[in-house]
Structures are given as C-alpha cells and as structure tokens.
N, C-alpha and C. Protein backbone atom coordinates (compact mmCIF):
# COMPACT_ATOMS: atom_id res chain seq x y z
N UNK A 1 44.56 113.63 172.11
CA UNK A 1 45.93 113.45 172.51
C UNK A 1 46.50 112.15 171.94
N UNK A 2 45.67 111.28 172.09
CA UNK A 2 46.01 109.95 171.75
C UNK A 2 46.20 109.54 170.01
N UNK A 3 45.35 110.29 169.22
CA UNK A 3 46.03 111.21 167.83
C UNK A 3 47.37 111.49 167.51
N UNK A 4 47.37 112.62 168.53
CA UNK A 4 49.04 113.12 168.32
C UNK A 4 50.09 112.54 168.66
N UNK A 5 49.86 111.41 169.49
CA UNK A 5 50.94 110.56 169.62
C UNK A 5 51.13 109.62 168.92
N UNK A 6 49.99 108.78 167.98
CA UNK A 6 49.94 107.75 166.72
C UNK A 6 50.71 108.91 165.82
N UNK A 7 50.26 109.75 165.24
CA UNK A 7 50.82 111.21 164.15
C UNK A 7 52.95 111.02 164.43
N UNK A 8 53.26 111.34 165.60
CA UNK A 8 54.04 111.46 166.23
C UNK A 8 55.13 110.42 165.85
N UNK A 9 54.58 109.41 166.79
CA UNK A 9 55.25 108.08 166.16
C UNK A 9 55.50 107.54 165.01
N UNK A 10 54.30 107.65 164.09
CA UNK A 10 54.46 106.99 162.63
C UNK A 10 55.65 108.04 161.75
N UNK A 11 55.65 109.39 162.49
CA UNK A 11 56.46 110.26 161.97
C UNK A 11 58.09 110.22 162.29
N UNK A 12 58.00 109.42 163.58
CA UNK A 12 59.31 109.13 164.29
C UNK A 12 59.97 108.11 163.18
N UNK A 13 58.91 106.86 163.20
CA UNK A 13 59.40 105.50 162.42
C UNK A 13 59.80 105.73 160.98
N UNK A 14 59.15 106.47 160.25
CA UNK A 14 59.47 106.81 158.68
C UNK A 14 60.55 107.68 158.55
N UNK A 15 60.73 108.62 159.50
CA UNK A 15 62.42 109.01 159.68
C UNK A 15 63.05 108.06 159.91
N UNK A 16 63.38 107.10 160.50
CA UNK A 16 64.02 106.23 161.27
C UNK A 16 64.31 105.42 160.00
N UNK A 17 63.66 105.01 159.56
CA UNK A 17 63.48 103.90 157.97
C UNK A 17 64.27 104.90 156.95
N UNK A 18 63.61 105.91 156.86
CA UNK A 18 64.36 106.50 155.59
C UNK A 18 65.78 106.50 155.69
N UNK A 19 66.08 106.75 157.38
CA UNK A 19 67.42 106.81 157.51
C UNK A 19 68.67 105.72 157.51
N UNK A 20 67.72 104.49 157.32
CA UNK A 20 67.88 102.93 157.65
C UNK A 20 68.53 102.78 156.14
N UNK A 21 67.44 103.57 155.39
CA UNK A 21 67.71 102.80 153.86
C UNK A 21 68.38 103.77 153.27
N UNK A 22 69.17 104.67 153.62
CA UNK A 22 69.90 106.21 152.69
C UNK A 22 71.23 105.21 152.55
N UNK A 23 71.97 105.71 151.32
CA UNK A 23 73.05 105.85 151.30
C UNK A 23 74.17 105.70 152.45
N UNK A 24 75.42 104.83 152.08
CA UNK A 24 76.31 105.12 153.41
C UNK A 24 76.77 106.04 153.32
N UNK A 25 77.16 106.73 152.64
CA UNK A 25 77.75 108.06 152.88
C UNK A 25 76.94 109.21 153.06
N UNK A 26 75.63 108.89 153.49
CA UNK A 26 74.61 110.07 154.28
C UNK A 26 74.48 109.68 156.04
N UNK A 27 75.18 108.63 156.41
CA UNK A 27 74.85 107.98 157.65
C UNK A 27 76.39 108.79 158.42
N UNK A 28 75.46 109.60 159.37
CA UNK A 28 76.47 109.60 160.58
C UNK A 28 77.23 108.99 161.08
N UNK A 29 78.61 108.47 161.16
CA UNK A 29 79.04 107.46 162.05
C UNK A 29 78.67 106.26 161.97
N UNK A 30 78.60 106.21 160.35
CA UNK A 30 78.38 104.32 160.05
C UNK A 30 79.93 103.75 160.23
N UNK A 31 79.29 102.38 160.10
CA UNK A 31 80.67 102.13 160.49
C UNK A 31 81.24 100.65 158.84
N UNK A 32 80.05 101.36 157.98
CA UNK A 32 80.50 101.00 156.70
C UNK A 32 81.37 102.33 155.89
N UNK A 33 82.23 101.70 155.29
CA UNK A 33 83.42 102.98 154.21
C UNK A 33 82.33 103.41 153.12
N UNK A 34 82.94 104.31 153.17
CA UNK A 34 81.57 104.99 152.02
C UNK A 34 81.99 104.73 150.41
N UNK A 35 81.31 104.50 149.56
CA UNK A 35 81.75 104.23 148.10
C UNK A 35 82.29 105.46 147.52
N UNK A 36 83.15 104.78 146.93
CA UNK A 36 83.84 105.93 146.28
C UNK A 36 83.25 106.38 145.10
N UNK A 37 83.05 107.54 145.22
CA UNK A 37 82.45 108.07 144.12
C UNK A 37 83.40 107.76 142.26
N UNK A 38 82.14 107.85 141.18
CA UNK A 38 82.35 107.55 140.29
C UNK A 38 83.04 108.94 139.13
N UNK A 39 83.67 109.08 138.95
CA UNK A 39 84.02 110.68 138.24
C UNK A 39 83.32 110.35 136.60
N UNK A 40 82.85 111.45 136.07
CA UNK A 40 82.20 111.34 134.93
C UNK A 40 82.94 111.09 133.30
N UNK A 41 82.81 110.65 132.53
CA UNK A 41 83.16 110.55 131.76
C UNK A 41 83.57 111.38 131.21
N UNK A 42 84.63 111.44 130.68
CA UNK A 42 85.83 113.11 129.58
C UNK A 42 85.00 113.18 128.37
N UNK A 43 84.84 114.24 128.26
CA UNK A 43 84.01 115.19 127.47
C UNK A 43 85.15 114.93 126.41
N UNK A 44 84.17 115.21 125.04
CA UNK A 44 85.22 114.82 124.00
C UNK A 44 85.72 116.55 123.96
N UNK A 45 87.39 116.75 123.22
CA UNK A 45 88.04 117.99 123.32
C UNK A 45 89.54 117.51 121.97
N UNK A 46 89.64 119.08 121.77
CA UNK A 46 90.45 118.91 120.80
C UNK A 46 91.75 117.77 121.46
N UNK A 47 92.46 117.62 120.35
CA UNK A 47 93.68 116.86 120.66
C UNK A 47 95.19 117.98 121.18
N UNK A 48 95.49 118.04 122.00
CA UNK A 48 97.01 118.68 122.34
C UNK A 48 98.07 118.39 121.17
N UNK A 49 98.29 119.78 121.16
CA UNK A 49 98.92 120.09 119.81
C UNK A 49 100.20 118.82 119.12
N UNK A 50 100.46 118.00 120.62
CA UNK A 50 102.00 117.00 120.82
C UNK A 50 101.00 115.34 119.73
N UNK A 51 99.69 115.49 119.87
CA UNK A 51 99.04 114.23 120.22
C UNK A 51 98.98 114.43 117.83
N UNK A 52 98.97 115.20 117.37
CA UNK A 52 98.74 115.59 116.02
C UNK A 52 100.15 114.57 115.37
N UNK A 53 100.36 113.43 115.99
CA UNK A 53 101.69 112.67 114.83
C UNK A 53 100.86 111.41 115.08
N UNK A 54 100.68 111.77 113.42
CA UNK A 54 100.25 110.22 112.74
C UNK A 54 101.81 109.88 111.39
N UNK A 55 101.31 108.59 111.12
CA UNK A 55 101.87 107.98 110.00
C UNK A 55 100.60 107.13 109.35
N UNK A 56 100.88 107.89 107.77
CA UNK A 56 99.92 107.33 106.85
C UNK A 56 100.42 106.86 105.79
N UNK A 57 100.32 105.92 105.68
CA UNK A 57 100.61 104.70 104.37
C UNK A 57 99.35 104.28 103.40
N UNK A 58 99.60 104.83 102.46
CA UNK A 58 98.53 103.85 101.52
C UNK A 58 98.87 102.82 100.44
N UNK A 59 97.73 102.16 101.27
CA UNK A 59 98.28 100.36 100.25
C UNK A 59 97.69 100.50 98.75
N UNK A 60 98.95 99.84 98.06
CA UNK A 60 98.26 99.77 96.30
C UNK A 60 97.75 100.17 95.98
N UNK A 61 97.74 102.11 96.30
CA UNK A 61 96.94 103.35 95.42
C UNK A 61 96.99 103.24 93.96
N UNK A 62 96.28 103.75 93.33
CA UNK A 62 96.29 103.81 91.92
C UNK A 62 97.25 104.69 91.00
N UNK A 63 97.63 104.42 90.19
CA UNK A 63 98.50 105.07 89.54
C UNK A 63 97.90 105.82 88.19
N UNK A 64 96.48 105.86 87.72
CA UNK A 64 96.09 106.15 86.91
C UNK A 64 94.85 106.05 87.17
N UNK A 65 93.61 106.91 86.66
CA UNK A 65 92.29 106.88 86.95
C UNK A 65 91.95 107.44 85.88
N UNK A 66 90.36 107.46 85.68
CA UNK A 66 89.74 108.32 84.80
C UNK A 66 89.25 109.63 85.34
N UNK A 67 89.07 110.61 84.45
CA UNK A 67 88.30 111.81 84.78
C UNK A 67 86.87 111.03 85.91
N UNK A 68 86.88 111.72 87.29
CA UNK A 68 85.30 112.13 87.61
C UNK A 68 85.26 110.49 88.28
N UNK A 69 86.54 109.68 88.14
CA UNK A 69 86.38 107.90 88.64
C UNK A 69 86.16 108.04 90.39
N UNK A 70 85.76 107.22 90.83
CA UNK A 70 86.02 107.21 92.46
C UNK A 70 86.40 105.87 92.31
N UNK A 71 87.62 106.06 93.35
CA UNK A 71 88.00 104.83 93.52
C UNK A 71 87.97 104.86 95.30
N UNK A 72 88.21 103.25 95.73
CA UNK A 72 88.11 102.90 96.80
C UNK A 72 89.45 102.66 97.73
N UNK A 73 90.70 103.71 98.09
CA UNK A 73 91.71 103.33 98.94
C UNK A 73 91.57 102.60 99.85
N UNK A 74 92.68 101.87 100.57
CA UNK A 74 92.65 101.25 101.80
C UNK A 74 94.63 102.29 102.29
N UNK A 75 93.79 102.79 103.59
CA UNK A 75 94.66 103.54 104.17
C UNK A 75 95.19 102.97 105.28
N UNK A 76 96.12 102.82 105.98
CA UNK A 76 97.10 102.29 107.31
C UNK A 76 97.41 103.58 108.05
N UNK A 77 97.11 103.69 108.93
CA UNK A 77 97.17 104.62 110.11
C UNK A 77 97.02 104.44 111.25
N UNK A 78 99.11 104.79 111.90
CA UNK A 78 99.26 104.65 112.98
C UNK A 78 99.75 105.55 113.86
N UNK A 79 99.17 105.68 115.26
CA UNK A 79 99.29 106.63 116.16
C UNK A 79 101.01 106.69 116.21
N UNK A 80 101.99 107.33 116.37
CA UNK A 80 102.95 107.84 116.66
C UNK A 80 103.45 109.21 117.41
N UNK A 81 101.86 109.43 118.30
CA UNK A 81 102.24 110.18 119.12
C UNK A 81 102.41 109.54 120.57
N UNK A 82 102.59 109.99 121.66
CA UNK A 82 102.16 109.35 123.06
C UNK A 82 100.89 109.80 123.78
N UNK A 83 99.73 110.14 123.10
CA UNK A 83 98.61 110.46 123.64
C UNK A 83 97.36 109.48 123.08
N UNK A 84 96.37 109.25 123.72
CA UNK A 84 95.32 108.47 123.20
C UNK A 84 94.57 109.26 122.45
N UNK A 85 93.96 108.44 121.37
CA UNK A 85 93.68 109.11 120.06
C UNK A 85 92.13 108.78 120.67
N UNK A 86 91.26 109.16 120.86
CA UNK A 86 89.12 108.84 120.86
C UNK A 86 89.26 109.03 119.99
N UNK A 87 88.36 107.78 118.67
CA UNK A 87 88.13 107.77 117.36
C UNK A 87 87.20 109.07 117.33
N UNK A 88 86.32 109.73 118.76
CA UNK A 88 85.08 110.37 118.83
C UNK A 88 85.48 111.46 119.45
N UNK A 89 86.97 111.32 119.73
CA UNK A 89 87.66 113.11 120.40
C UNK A 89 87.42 112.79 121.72
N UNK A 90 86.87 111.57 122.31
CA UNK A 90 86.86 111.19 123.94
C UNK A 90 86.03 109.94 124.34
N UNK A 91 85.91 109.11 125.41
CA UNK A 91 85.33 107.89 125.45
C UNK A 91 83.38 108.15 124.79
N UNK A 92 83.22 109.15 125.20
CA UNK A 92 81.69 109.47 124.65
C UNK A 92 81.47 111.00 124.08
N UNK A 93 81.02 110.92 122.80
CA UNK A 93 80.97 112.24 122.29
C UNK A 93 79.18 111.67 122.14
N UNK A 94 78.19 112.58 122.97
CA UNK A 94 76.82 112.78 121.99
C UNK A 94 76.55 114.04 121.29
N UNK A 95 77.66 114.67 120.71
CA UNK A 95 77.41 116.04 120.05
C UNK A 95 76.37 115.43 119.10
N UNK A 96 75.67 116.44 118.18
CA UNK A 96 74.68 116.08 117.01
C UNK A 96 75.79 116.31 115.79
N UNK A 97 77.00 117.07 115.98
CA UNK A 97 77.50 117.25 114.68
C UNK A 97 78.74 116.36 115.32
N UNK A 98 80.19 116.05 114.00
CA UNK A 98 81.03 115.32 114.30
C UNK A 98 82.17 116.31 114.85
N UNK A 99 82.15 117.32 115.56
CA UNK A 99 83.40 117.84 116.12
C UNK A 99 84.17 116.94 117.16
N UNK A 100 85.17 116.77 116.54
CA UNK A 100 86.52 116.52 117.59
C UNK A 100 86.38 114.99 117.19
N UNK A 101 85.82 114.36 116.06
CA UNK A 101 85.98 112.61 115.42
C UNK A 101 87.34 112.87 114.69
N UNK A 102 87.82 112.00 114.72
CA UNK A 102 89.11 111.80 114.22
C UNK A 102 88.67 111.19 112.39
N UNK A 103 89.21 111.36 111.56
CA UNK A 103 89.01 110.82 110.21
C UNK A 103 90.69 111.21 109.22
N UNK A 104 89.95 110.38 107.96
CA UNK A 104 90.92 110.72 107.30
C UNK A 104 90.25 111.13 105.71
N UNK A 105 91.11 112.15 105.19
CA UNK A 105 90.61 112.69 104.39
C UNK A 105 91.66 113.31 103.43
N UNK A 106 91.44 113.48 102.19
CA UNK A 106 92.32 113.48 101.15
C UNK A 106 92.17 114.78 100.07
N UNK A 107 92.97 115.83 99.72
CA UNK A 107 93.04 116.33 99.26
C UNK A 107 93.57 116.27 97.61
N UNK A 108 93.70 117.02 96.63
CA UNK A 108 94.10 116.88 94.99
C UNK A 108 94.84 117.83 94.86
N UNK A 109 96.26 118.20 94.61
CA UNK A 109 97.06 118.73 94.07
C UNK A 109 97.47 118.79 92.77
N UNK A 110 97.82 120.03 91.86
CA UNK A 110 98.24 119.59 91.06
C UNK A 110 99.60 119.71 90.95
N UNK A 111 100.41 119.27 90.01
CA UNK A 111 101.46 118.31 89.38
C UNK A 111 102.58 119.16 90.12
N UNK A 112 102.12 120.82 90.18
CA UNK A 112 103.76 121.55 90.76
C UNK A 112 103.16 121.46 92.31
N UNK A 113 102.40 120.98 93.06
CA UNK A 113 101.73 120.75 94.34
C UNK A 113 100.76 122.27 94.94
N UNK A 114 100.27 122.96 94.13
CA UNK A 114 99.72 124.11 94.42
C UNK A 114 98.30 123.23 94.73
N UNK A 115 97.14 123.62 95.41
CA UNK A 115 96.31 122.87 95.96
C UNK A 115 94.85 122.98 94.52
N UNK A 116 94.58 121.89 94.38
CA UNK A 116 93.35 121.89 93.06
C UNK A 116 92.30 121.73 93.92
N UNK A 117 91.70 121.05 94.67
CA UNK A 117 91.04 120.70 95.65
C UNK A 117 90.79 120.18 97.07
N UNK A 118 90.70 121.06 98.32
CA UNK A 118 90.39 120.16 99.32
C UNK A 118 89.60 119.83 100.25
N UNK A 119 88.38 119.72 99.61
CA UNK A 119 87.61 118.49 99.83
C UNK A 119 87.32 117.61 98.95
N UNK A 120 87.27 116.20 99.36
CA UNK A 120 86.69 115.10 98.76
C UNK A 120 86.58 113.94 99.62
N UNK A 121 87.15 113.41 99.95
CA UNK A 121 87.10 111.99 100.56
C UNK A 121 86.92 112.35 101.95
N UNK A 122 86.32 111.34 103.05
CA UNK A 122 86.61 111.54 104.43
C UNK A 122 86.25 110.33 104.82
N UNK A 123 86.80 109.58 105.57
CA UNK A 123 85.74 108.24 106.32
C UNK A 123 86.82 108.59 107.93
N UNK A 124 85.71 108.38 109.21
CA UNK A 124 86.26 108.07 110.58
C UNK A 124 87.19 107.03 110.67
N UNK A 125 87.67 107.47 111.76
CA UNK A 125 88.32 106.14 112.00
C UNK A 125 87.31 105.30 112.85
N UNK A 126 87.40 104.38 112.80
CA UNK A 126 86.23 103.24 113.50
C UNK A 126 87.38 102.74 114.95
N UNK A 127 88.26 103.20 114.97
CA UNK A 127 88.53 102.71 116.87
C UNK A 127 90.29 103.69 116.96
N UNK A 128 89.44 103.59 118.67
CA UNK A 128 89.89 104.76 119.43
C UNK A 128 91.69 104.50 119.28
N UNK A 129 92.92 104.44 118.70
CA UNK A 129 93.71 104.04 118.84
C UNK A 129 95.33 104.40 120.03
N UNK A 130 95.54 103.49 120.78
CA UNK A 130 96.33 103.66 121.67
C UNK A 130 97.67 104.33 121.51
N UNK A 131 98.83 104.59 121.75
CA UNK A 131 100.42 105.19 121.02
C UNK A 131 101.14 103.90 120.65
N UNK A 132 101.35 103.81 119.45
CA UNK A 132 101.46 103.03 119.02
C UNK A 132 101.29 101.91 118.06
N UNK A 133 99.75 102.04 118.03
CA UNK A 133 98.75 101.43 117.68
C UNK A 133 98.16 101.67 116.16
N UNK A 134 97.73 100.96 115.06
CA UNK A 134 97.30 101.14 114.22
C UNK A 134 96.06 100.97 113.47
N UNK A 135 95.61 100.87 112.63
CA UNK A 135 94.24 100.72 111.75
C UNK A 135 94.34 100.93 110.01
N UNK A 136 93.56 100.12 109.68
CA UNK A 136 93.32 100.57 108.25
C UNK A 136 91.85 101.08 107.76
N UNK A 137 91.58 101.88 107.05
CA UNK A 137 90.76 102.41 106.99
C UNK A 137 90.63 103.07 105.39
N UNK A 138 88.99 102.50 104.93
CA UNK A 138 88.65 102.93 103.82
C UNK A 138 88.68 104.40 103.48
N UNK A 139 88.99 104.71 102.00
CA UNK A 139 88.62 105.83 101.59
C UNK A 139 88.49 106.23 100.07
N UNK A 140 87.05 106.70 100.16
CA UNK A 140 86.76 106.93 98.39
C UNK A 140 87.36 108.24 98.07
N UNK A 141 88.31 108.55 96.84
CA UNK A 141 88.40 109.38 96.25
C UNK A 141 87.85 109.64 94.96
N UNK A 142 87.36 110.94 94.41
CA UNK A 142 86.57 110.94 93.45
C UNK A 142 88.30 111.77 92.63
N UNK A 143 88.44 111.25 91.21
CA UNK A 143 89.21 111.74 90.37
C UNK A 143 89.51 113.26 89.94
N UNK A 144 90.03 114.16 89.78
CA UNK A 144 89.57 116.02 89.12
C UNK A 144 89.00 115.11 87.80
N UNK A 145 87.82 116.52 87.40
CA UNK A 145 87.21 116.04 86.66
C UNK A 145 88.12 116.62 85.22
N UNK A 146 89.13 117.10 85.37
CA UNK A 146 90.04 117.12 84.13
C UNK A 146 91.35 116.28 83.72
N UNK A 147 91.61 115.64 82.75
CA UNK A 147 93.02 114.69 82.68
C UNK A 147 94.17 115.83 82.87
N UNK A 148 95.44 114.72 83.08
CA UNK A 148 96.49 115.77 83.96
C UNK A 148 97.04 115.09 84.91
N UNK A 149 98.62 115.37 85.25
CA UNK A 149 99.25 114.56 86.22
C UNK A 149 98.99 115.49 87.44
N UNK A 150 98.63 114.63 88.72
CA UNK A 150 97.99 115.11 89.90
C UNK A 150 98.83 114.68 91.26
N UNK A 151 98.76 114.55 91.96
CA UNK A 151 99.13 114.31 93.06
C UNK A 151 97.90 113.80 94.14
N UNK A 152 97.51 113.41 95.02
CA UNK A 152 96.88 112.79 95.74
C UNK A 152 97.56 112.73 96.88
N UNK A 153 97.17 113.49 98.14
CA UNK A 153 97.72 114.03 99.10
C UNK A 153 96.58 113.12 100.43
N UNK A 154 96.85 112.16 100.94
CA UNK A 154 95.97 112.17 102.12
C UNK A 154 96.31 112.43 103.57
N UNK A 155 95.69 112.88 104.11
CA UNK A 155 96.17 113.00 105.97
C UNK A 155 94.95 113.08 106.91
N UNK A 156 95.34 112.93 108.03
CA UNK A 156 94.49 113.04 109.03
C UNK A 156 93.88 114.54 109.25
N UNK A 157 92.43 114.61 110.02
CA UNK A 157 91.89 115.94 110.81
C UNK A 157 91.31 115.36 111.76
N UNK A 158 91.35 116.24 113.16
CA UNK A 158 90.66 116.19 113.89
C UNK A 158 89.20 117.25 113.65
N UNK A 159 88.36 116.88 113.24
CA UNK A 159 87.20 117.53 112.41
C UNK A 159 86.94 118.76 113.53
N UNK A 160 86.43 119.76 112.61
CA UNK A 160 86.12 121.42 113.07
C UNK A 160 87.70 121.29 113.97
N UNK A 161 89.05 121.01 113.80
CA UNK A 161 90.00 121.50 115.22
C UNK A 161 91.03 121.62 114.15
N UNK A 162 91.68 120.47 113.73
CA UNK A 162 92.82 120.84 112.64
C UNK A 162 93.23 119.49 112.14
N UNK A 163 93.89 119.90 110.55
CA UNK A 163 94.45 119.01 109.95
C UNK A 163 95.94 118.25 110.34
N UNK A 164 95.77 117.18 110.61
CA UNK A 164 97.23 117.04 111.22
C UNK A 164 98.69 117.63 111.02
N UNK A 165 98.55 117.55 109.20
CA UNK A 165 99.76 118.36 108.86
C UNK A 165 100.28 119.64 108.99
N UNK A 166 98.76 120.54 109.83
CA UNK A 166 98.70 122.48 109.73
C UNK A 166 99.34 121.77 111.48
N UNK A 167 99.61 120.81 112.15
CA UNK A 167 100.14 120.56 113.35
C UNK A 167 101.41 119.81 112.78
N UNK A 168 102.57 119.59 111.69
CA UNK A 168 103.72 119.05 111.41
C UNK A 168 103.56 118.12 111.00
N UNK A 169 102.41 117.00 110.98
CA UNK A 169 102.68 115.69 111.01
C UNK A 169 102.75 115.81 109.47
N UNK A 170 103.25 114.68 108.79
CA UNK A 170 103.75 114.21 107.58
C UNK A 170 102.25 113.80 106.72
N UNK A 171 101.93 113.95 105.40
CA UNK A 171 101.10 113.62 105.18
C UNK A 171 101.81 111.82 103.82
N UNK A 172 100.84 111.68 103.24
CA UNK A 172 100.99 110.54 102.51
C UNK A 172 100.34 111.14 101.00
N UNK A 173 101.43 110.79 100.04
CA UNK A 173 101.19 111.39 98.96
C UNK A 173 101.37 110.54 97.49
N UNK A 174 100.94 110.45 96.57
CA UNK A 174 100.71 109.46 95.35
C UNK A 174 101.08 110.64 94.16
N UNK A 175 101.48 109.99 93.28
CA UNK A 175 101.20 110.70 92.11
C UNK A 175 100.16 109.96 91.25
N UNK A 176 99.19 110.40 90.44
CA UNK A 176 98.20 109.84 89.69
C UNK A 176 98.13 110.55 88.58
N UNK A 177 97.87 109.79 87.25
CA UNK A 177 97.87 110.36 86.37
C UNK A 177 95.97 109.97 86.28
N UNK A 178 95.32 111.41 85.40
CA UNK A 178 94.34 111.41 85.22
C UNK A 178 93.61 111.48 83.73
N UNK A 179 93.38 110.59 83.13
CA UNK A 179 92.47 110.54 81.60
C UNK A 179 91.20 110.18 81.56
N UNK A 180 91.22 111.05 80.10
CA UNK A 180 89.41 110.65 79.93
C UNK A 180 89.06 109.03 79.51
C-alpha cells in the first residue's frame, strides 16, 4: 500500500511541474496574457498583375559591338508600381529552382523589331525593392553572332510567371549596330 501511495504522489508532483512549466497559453486561468502568436512567413507567389510596372533605363549602352562580343550593361530599375517587389517573389523563397525571383533580362531584335533572339542575358535583382524605390543592376549581353543593325530590347520577368512587358509595362530599348 505504502508503494502505491509513493507511485501516486510522484505521479501527482510531475503533473503538477509539467503544468508549472507549460506554456501560458496552456494554463487555465493564468492570470498572465498569453503571447501572441507569430504568423508564418509569405510564401513566395507570383506578382498581381497591377504590381508588373517597372521603369528601365540603361546607362551608357553601347552603340556598336562586335559579332559574338559580350558586353557588360549597367541597368537602373525602378519600382513604379504600388506593391512590394521580393527580389525572391517573397521575404523567403527555399524553392531549389528560381520561380517567382525577380531579374532582368534582355532580348535581340532585329532592325524592323521582329524578335532574333530571346534569350541571353539575365542577372536577379539583389534587393527586395519598395514603390518607388530603385536599383542598378548588372547585365551581360552576348552580341548576334551576325553584323547588322539590331535593336537591344531589355525588361523585367518575374521568372517561370511573366515578362513584365506581356503585363504593359514599357520595356528599354537601344539600337546597336553589329560588325565583324
């Protein structure tokens, strides 16, 4: 008997403790406020169709290149929508691939603007930018590998979602002439 009442007790006290040390917001009728819970971080997600207005400026593009040259732009890009831009599509993206990163990337037209190529260039943007707000940001373009007056078209994508301009926004455009 005298067993079951040591058993008993030690079983009483370790409830009693566990209940000592839980959480306030597991306590009956504490008479501490309970913490407010923390809501999780926004999943990165496409951009709303309103949030797709950028303005792109490029500084002292080239006016002439060689066949097959890469050269190194410096691009200016600023938010002119009223939505927050995640350089990563939201405060934390751990996808394995880059869907929903914001970048900029540049297409090759030729001379009557029918499309010669589009892919080539891409670099992220490196920060999340506010409405309003701007950045400059590198970008290599590689030359058509044939001479010929070209065009050089760059704009924003929100990667795997859409190109800013297939959403209205304005793109930024050069003419370049191309020789061997």
């Amino acid at each position: 008997m005298r067993v079951k009442s040591l058993i008993g007790m030690t079983m009483l006290f370790c409830t009693a403790f566990a209940f000592a040390c839980s959480p306030n917001e597991n306590k009956v009728g504490s008479s501490e406020p309970a913490k407010p819970q923390t809501t999780p971080k926004e999943s990165p997600a496409a951009l709303p169709d309103g949030a797709f207005k950028a303005e792109i400026t490029l500084i002292d593009p080239p006016t002439k290149l060689r066949t097959g040259q890469k050269e190194n732009l410096r691009i200016k890009i600023k938010n002119v929508s009223d939505v927050m831009w995640w350089a990563r599509g939201g405060p934390v993206n751990t996808r394995p691939d880059n869907k929903f990163y914001l970048a900029a990337g540049n297409r090759w037209l030729k001379s009557d603007g029918s499309l010669l190529t589009n892919m080539d260039g891409r670099y992220g943007i490196g920060k999340d930018l506010k409405p309003g707000e701007e950045t400059e940001v590198p970008l290599t373009v590689t030359a058509p590998k044939g001479p010929g007056d070209f065009i050089l078209e760059v704009d924003l994508v929100q990667e795997q979602v859409s190109w800013f301009s297939e959403k209205g926004s304005p793109t930024a455009k050069t003419r370049i002439t191309v020789v061997r």
